[in-house]
Structure formats: structure tokens, C-alpha cells
Protein backbone atom coordinates (compact mmCIF):
# COMPACT_ATOMS: atom_id res chain seq x y z
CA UNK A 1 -16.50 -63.93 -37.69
CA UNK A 2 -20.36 -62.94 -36.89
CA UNK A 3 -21.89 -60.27 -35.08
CA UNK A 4 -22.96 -62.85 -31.90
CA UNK A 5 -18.68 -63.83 -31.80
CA UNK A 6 -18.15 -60.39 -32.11
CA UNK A 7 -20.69 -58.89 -29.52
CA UNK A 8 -18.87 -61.59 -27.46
CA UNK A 9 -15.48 -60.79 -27.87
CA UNK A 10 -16.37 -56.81 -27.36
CA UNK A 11 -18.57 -57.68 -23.93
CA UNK A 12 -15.02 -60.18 -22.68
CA UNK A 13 -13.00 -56.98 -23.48
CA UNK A 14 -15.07 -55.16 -21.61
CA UNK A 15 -15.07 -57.19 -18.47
CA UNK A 16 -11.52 -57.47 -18.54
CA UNK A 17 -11.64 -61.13 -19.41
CA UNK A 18 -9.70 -60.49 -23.05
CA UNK A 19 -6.89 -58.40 -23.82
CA UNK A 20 -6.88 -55.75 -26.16
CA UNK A 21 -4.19 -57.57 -28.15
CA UNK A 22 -6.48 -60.76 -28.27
CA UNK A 23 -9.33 -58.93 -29.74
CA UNK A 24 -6.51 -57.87 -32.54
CA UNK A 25 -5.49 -60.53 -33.23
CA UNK A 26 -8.93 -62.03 -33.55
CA UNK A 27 -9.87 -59.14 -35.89
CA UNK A 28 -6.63 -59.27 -37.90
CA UNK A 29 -8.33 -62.24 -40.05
CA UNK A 30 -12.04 -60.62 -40.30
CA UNK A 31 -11.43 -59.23 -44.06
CA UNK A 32 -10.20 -62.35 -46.30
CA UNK A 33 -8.29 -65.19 -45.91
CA UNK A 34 -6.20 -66.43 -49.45
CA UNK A 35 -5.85 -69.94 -50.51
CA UNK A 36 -2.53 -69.46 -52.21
CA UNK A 37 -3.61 -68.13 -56.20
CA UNK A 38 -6.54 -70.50 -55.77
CA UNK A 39 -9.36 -68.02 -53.98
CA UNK A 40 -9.40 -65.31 -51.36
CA UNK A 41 -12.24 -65.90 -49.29
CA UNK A 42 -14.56 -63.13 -47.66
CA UNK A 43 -14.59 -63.86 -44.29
CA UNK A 44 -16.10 -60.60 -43.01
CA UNK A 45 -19.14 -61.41 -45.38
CA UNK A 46 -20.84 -62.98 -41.96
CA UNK A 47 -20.69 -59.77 -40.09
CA UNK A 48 -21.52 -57.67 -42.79
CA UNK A 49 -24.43 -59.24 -44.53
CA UNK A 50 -25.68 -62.00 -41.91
CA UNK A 51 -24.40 -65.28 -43.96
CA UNK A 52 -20.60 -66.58 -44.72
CA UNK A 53 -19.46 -66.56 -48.23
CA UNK A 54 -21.67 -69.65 -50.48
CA UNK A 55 -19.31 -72.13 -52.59
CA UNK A 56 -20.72 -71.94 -56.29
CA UNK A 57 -19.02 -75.25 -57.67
CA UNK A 58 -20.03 -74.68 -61.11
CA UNK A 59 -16.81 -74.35 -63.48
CA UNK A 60 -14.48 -75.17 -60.14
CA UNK A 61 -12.95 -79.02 -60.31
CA UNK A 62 -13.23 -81.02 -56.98
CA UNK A 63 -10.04 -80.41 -55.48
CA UNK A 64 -11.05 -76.90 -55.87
CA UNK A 65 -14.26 -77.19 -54.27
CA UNK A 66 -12.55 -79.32 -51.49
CA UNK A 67 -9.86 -76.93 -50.57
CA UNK A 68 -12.18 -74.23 -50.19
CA UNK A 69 -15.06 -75.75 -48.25
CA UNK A 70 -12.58 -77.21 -46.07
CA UNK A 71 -11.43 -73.64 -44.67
CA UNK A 72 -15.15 -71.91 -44.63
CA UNK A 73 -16.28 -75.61 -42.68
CA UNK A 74 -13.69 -74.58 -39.95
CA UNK A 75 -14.99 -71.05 -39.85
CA UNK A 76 -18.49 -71.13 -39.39
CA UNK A 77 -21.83 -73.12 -41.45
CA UNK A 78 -21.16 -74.37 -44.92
CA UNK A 79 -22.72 -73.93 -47.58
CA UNK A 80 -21.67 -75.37 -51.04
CA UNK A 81 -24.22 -75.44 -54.10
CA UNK A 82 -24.19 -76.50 -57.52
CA UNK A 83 -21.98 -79.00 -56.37
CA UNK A 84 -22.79 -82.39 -58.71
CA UNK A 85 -22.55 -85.69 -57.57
CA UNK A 86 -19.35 -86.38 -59.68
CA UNK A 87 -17.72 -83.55 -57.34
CA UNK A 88 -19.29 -84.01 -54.11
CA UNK A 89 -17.07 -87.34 -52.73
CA UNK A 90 -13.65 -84.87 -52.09
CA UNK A 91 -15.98 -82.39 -50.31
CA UNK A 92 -17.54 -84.30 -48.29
CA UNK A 93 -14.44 -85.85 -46.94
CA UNK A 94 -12.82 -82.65 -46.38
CA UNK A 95 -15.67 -80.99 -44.33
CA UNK A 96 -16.27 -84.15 -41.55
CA UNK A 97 -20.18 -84.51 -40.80
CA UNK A 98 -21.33 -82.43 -43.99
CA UNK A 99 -24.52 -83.31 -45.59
CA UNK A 100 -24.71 -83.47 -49.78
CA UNK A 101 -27.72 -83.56 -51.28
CA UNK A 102 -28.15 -84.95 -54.73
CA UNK A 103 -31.58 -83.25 -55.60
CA UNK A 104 -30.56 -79.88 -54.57
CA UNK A 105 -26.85 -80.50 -55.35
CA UNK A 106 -25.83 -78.45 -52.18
CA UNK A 107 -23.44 -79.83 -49.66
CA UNK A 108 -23.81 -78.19 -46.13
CA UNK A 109 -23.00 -78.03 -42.57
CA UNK A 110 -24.28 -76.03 -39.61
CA UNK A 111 -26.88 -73.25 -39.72
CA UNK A 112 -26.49 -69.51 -38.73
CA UNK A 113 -28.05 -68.89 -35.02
CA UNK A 114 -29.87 -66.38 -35.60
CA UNK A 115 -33.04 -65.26 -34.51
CA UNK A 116 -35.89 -65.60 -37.09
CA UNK A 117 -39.97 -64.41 -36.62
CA UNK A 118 -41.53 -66.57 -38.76
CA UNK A 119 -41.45 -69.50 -41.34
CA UNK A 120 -40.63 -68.84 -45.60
CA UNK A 121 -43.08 -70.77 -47.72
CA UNK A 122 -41.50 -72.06 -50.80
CA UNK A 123 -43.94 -73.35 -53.53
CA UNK A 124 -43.26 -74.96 -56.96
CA UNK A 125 -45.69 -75.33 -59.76
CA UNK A 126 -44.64 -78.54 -60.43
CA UNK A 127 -42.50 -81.88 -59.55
CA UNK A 128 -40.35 -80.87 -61.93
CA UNK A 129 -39.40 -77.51 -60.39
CA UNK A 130 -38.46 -79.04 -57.17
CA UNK A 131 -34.65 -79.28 -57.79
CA UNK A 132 -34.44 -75.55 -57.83
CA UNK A 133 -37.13 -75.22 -54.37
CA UNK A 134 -34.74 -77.36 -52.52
CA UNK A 135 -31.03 -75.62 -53.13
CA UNK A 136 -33.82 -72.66 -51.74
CA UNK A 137 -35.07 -74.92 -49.12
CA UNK A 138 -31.48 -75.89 -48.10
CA UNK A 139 -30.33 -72.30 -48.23
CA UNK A 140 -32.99 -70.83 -45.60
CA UNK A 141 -32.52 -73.65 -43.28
CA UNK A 142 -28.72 -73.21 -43.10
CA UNK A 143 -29.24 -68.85 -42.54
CA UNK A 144 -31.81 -70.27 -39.42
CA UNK A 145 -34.77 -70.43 -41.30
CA UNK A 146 -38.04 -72.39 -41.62
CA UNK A 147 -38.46 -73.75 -44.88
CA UNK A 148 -42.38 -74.64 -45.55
CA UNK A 149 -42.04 -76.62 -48.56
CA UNK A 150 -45.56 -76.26 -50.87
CA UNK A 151 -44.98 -78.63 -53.98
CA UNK A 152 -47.12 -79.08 -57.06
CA UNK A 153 -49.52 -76.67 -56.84
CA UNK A 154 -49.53 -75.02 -60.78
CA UNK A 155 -52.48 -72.97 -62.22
CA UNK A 156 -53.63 -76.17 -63.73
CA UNK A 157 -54.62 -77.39 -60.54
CA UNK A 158 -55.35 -74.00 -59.15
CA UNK A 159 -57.29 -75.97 -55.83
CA UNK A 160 -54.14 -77.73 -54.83
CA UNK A 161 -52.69 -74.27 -54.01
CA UNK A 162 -55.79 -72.91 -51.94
CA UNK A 163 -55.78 -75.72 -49.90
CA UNK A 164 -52.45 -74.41 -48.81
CA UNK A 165 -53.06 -71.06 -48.21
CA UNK A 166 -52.95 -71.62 -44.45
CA UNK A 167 -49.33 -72.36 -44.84
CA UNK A 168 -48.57 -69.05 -47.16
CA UNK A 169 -50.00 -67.17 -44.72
CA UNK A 170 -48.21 -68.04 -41.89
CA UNK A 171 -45.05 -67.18 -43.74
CA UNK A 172 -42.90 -63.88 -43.59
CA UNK A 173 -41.94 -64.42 -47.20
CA UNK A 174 -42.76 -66.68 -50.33
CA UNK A 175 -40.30 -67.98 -52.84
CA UNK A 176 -42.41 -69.22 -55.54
CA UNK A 177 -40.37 -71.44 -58.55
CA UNK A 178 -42.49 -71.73 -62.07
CA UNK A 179 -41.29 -72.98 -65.73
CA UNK A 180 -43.85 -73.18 -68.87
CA UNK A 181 -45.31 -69.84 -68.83
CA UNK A 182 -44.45 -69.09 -64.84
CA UNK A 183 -47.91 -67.72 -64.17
CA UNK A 184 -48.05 -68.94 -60.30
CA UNK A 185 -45.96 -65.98 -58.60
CA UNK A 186 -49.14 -63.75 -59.78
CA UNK A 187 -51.49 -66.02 -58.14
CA UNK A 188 -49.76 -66.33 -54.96
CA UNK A 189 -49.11 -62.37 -54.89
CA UNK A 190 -52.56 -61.95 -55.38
CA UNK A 191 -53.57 -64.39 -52.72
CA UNK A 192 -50.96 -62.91 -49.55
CA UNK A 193 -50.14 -59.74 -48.35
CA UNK A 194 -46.07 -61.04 -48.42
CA UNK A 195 -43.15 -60.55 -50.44
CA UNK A 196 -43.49 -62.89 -53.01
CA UNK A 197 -40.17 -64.22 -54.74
CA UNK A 198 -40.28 -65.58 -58.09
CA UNK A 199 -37.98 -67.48 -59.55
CA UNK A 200 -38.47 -68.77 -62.76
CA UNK A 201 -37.41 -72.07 -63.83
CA UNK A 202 -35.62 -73.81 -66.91
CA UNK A 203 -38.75 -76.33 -67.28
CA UNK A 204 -40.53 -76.38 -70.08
CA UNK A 205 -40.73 -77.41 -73.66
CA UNK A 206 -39.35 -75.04 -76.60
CA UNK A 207 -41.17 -71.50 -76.71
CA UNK A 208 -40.31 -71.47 -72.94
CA UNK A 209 -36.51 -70.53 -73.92
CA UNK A 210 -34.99 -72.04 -71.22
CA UNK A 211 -36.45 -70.02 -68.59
CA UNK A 212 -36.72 -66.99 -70.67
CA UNK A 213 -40.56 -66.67 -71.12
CA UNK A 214 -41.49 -67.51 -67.30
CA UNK A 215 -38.63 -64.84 -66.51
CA UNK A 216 -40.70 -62.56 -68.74
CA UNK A 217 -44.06 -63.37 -67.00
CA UNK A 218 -42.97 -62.99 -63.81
CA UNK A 219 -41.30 -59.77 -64.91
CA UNK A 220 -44.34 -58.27 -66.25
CA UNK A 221 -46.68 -59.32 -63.29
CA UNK A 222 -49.89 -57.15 -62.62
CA UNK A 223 -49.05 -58.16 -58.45
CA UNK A 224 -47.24 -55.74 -57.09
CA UNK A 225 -45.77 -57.82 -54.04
CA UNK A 226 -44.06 -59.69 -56.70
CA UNK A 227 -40.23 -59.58 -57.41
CA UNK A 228 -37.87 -61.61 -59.58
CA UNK A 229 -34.37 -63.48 -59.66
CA UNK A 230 -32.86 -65.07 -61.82
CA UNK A 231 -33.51 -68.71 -63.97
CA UNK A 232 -33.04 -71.54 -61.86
CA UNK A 233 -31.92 -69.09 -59.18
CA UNK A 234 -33.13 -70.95 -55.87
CA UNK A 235 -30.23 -69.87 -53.77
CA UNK A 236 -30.75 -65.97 -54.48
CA UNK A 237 -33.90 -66.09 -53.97
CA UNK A 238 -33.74 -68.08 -50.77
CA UNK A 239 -31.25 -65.23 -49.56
CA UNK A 240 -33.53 -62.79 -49.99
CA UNK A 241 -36.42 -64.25 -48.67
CA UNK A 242 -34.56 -65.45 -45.56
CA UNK A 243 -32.98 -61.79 -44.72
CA UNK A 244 -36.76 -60.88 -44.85
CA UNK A 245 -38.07 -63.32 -42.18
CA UNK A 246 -34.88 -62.67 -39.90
CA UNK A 247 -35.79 -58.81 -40.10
């Protein structure tokens, strides 16, 4: 349940249009609904923090991933990431009219209506980093939010990414995705007057560490409208950004 069902269920209450026993029994279910020993899924996480719980399908097998997208699906927007394409077939015929994408590896369906004021730019250094952008991308637009995707701009090309400062200013928020050394979140902080997301990526060759010395750079940035997630982490920091823009 979300706060617009709720609101709605409160105002037919109200007007005598609902019993008080209805609105029970609809609120009897809000906390978490179990899947037998498989999960126990939050479904008061949409009222709470503004988006239903996210299927991570990393280390779950496909019936797994299945069962539990099926009963979210039925509750509200889906959204299912890290899903690979070896998984994705049983999903997608459990949730009827879901979307997978194979770049992103999300699988989806719906999008929160909520009311957003502006746009999130999400940039990537490079081609490569666009895997990670796009489970971001996917994420804002199914919380209701305007994805502006700026690709390939890197500090080796440091014009590309001035000749999209237009968009990065017209955005509430910037998630900005970097391997190698992960020096672009510093450039774009110093650039905007927006929260700038970084999210440093596993690109790169050896003395990046698998993410590890772009997490460090970003870490240690002299911009202070600069924060950090995680390696790879698109999805966190596409949370983030998008509670931003909805605020």
C-alpha cells in the first residue's frame, strides 16, 4: 500500500463510503506478506519510504525470482535488478506485460505516481559505464522520474561534457558513473550547484581494483556537493537521487 491508496481509503472512511472494518482489513496486510520459508516481503516499504521493496536476483535461482516478482507485480510497480538473461524468461512470464532489459539487467513494470519537480541527469564517463547508468536510468523512471541520460563524456574529452551542461543544469540531481581513476564526479560538482552522486564503476584495467581506486577518488573529492555509493551501485544511487527530485 502507498500513501495516495492510503489518503484514499482514509478520505472513503471519512465520507462514509468504507467501513471501518474495510479499512482493517485493508491495513491488516500493510507490514509483510511471507512466501512460505522462501521470503517475507515488506509491503509497507511503499508508504514508508516512497518505493515498494526492489528484487536483487543476484544469488536467488529463477523460480525464486519468479515467485517473488509475481506477488510485488500484483501489488504495485516492479522492480527486479540484477536479474541476468539466463533468469529473466520465468519472470517475465510470471509478471504479464513486464519489460526486461538485457543492458541494465532489470525487469520492470509500472512506475510510482508521484509527483516529481524536475528531471535527474545521469552521466557516464564512458560507453563502457553505461550498464551501470541504465539499472539507474531504469530505477528513476519506475519511482516517476525523468532520467536525462548524458553518455561518454570522460575528462579525456572534457568538451563533450560542457556541451551538456544545459542538461545538468536543468536537473534536481546528478548521478555521475566513472571507472579508471573516476575523476568526472569532481568535474561535474564543480560545474552545478546540485547534489552530485557518484558511483564508481568496475571498469578499468588492473591498478583500478575493480572499482576500488575510482571509489577512492570519488571519496576523497575536493567538491563538496559530491557524495558516494557503492561499485557498480546504479540502483542506490538512482534511489537517492530520485527521493531528491521528488522532494
Amino acid at each position: 500500500m502507498d500513501e495516495k491508496t492510503l489518503r484514499a481509503l482514509l478520505a472513503r472512511v471519512k465520507r462514509g463510503q468504507a467501513s471501518l472494518d474495510e479499512a482493517v482489513a485493508a491495513l491488516k496486510g500493510a507490514p509483510f506478506e511471507r512466501l512460505g520459508d522462501l521470503a517475507t516481503l515488506d509491503t509497507h516499504r511503499t508508504l514508508r519510504v516512497g518505493m515498494p521493496e526492489v528484487v536483487l536476483a543476484e544469488s536467488k535461482t529463477a523460480a525464486q525470482v519468479a515467485a517473488i516478482a509475481r506477488t510485488l507485480a500484483a501489488r504495485g510497480p516492479l522492480l527486479v535488478t540484477r536479474l541476468s538473461p539466463a533468469k529473466a524468461g520465468p519472470a517475465r512470464r510470471a509478471v504479464k506485460g513486464s519489460v526486461y532489459d538485457p543492458v541494465s539487467r532489470t525487469l520492470r513494470k509500472g512506475r510510482m505516481d508521484l509527483p516529481a519537480r524536475g528531471p535527474v541527469a545521469v552521466c557516464c564517463a564512458g560507453t563502457s559505464d553505461i550498464p551501470v547508468c541504465e539499472e539507474a536510468a531504469v530505477t528513476l523512471e519506475v519511482m516517476g522520474v525523468e532520467p536525462i541520460r548524458v553518455y561518454d563524456v570522460g575528462v579525456a574529452g572534457i568538451h563533450r561534457l560542457l556541451a551538456r551542461r544545459d542538461d545538468l543544469e536543468r536537473a534536481r540531481a546528478v548521478i555521475v558513473a566513472a571507472g579508471m581513476e573516476g575523476a568526472l564526479p569532481s568535474v561535474v560538482g564543480g560545474l552545478v550547484g546540485r547534489p552530485v552522486i557518484g558511483v564508481p564503476t568496475s571498469v578499468g584495467y588492473g591498478a583500478s581494483l575493480g572499482g576500488l581506486a575510482p571509489l577512492f577518488t570519488m571519496l576523497n573529492s575536493c567538491a563538496p556537493n559530491v557524495t558516494v555509493v557503492n561499485v557498480d551501485n546504479g540502483f542506490g544511487a538512482a534511489f537517492v537521487a530520485g527521493l531528491v527530485a521528488r522532494g
